[in-house]
C-alpha atoms as a PDB file:
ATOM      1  CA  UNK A   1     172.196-139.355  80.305  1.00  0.00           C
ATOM      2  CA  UNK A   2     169.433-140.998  83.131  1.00  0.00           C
ATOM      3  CA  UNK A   3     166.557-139.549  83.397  1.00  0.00           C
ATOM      4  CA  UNK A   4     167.677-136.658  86.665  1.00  0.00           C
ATOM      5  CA  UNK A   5     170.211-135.168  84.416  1.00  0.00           C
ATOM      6  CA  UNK A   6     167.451-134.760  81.412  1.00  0.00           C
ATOM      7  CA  UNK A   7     165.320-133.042  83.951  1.00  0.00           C
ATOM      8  CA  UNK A   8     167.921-131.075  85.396  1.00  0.00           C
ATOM      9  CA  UNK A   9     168.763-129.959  81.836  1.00  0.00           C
ATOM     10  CA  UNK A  10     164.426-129.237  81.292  1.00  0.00           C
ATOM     11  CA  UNK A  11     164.033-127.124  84.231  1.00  0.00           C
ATOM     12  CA  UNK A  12     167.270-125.259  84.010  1.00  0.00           C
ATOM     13  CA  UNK A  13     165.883-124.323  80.613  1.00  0.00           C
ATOM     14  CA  UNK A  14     162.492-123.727  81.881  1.00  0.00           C
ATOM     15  CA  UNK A  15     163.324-121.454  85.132  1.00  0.00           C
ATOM     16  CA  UNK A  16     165.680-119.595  82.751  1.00  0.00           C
ATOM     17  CA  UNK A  17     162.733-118.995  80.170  1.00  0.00           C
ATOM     18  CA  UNK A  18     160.476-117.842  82.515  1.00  0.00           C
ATOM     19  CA  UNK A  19     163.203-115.272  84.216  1.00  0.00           C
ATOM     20  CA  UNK A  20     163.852-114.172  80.966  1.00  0.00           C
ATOM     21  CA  UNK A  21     159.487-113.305  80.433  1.00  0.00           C
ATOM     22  CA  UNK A  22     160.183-111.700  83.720  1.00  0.00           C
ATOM     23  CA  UNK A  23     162.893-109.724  83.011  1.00  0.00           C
ATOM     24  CA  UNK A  24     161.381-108.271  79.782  1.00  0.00           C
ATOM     25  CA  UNK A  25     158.119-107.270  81.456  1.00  0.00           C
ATOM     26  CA  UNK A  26     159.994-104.940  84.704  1.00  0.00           C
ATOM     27  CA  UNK A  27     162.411-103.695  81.967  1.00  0.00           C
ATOM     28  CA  UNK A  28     159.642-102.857  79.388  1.00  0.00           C
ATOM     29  CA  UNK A  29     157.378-101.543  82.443  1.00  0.00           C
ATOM     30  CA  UNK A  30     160.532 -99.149  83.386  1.00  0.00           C
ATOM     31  CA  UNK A  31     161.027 -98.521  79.745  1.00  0.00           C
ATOM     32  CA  UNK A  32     157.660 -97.074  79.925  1.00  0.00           C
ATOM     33  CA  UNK A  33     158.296 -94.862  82.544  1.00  0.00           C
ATOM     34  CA  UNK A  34     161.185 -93.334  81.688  1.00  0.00           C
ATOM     35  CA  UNK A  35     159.253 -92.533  78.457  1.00  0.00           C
ATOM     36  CA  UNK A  36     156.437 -90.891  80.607  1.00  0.00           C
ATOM     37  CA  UNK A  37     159.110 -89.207  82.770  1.00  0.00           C
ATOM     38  CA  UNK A  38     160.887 -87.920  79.823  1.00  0.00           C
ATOM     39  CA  UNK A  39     157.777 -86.401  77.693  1.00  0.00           C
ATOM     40  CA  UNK A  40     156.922 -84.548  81.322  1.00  0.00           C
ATOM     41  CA  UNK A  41     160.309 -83.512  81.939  1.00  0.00           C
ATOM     42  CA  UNK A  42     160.680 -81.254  79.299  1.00  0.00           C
ATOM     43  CA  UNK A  43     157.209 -80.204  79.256  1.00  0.00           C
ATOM     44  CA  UNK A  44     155.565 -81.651  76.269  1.00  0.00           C
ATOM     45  CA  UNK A  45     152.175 -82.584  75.830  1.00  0.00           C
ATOM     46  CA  UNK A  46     150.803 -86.236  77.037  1.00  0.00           C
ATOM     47  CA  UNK A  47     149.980 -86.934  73.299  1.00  0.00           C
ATOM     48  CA  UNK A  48     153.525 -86.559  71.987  1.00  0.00           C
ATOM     49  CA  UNK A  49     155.066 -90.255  71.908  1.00  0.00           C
ATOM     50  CA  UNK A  50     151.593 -91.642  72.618  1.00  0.00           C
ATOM     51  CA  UNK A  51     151.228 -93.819  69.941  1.00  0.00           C
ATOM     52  CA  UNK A  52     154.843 -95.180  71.022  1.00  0.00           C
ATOM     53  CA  UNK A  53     153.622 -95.421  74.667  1.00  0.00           C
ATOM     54  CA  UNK A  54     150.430 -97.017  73.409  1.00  0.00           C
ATOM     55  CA  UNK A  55     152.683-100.015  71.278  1.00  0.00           C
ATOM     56  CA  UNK A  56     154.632-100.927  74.591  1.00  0.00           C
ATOM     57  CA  UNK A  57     151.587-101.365  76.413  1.00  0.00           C
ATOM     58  CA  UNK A  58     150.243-103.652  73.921  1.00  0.00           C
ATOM     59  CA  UNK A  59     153.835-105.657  73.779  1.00  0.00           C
ATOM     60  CA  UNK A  60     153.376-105.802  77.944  1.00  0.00           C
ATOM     61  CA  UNK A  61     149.851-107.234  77.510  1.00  0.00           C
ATOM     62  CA  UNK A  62     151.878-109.830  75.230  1.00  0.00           C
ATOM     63  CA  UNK A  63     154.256-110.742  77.391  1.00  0.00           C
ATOM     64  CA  UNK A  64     151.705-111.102  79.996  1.00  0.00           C
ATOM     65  CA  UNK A  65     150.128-113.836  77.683  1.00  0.00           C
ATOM     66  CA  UNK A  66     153.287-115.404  76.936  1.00  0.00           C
ATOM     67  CA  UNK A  67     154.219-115.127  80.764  1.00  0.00           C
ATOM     68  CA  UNK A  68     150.690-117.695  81.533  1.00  0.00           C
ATOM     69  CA  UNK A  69     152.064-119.621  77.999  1.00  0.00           C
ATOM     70  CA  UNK A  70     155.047-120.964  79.917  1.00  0.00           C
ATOM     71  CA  UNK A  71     153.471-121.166  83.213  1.00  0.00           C
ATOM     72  CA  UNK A  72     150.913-123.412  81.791  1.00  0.00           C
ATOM     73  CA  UNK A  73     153.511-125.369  80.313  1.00  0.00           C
ATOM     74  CA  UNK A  74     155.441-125.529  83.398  1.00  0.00           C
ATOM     75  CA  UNK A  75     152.283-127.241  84.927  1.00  0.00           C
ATOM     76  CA  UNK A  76     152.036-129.744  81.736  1.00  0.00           C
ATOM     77  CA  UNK A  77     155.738-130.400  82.635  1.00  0.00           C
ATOM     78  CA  UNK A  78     154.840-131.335  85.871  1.00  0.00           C
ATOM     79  CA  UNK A  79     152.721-134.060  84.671  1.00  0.00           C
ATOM     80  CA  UNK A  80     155.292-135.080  82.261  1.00  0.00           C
ATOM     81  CA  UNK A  81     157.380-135.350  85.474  1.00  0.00           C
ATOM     82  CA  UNK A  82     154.874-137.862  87.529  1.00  0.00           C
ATOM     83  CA  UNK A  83     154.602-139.676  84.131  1.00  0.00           C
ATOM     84  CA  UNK A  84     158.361-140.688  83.850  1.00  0.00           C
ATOM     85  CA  UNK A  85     158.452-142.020  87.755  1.00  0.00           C
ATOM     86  CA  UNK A  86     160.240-138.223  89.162  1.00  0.00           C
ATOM     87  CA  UNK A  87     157.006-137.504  90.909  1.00  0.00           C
ATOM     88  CA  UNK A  88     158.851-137.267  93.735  1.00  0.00           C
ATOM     89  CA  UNK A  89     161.579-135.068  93.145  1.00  0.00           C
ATOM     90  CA  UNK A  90     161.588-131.373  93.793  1.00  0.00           C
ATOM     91  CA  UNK A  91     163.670-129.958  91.340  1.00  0.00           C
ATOM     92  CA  UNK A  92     163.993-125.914  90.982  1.00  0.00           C
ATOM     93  CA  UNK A  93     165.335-122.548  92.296  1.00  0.00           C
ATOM     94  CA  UNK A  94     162.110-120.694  94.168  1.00  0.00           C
ATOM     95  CA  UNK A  95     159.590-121.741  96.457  1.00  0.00           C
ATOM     96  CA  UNK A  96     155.987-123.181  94.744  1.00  0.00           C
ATOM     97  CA  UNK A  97     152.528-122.309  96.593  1.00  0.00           C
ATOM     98  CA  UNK A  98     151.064-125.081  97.790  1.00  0.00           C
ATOM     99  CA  UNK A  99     147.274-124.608  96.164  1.00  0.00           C
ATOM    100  CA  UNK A 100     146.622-124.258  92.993  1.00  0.00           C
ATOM    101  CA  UNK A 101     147.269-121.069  91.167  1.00  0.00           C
ATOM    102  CA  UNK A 102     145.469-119.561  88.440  1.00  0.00           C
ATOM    103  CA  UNK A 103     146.833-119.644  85.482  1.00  0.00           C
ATOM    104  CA  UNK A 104     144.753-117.010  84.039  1.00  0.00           C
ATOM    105  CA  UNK A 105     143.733-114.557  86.734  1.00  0.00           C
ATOM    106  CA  UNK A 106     139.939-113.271  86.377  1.00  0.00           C
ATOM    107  CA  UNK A 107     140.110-109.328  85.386  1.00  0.00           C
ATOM    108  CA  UNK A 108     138.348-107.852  88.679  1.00  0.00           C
ATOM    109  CA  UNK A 109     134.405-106.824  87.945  1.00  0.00           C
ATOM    110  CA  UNK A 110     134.862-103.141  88.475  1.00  0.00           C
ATOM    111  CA  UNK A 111     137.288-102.297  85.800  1.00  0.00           C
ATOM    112  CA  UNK A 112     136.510-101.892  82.302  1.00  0.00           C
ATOM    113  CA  UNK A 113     138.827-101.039  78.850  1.00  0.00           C
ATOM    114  CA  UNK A 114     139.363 -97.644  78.433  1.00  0.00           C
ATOM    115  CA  UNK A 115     137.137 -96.265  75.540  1.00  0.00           C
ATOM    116  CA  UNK A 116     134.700 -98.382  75.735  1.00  0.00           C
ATOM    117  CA  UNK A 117     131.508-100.110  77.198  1.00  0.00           C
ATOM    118  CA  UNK A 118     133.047-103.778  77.885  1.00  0.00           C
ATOM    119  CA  UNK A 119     132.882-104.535  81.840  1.00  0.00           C
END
């Protein structure tokens, strides 16, 4: 194999790991809903299935922190890329922004975690 076809074979796998983080987060988002939707529609109180609800939102927050994992890596890969001379090939599926992105996007000032007195 030269080195285009082990890149091609690296960001095949790499677009198709990070459709697969963004797959599970809309389905587990809609999976949350539907459980919301489903307590409501036959009329039972908001703490029945919390504890349930509250376990999926902790497994989204996870996927959110394995979605800026392989994001991150992505970036690292690009470097990888420039270091083995295919700077100059643009290789993938979707368009990239042009500026730099961050990777870990600042929680805004004027929310704060429910229960309690972080800002």
């Amino acid at each position: 194999m030269d080195k285009m076809e082990v890149m091609r074979t690296v960001v095949d796998d790499l677009y198709a790991t990070e459709r697969a983080i963004d797959d599970a987060i809309a389905q587990s988002t809609d999976f949350v809903a539907t459980m919301i939707q489903s307590r409501r529609d036959v009329n039972l109180s908001a703490v029945v299935g919390a504890e349930a609800q509250a376990k999926m939102i902790e497994a989204i927050a996870a996927l959110g922190e394995a979605r800026s994992a392989v994001v991150a890596a992505h970036a690292d890969l690009s470097k990888v890329q420039r270091l083995v001379g295919l700077g100059h090939v643009a290789v993938g599926p979707v368009d990239k922004p042009e500026e730099d992105v961050p990777m870990h996007p600042q929680r805004p000032r004027n929310l704060r975690v429910a229960g309690s007195d972080l800002t």
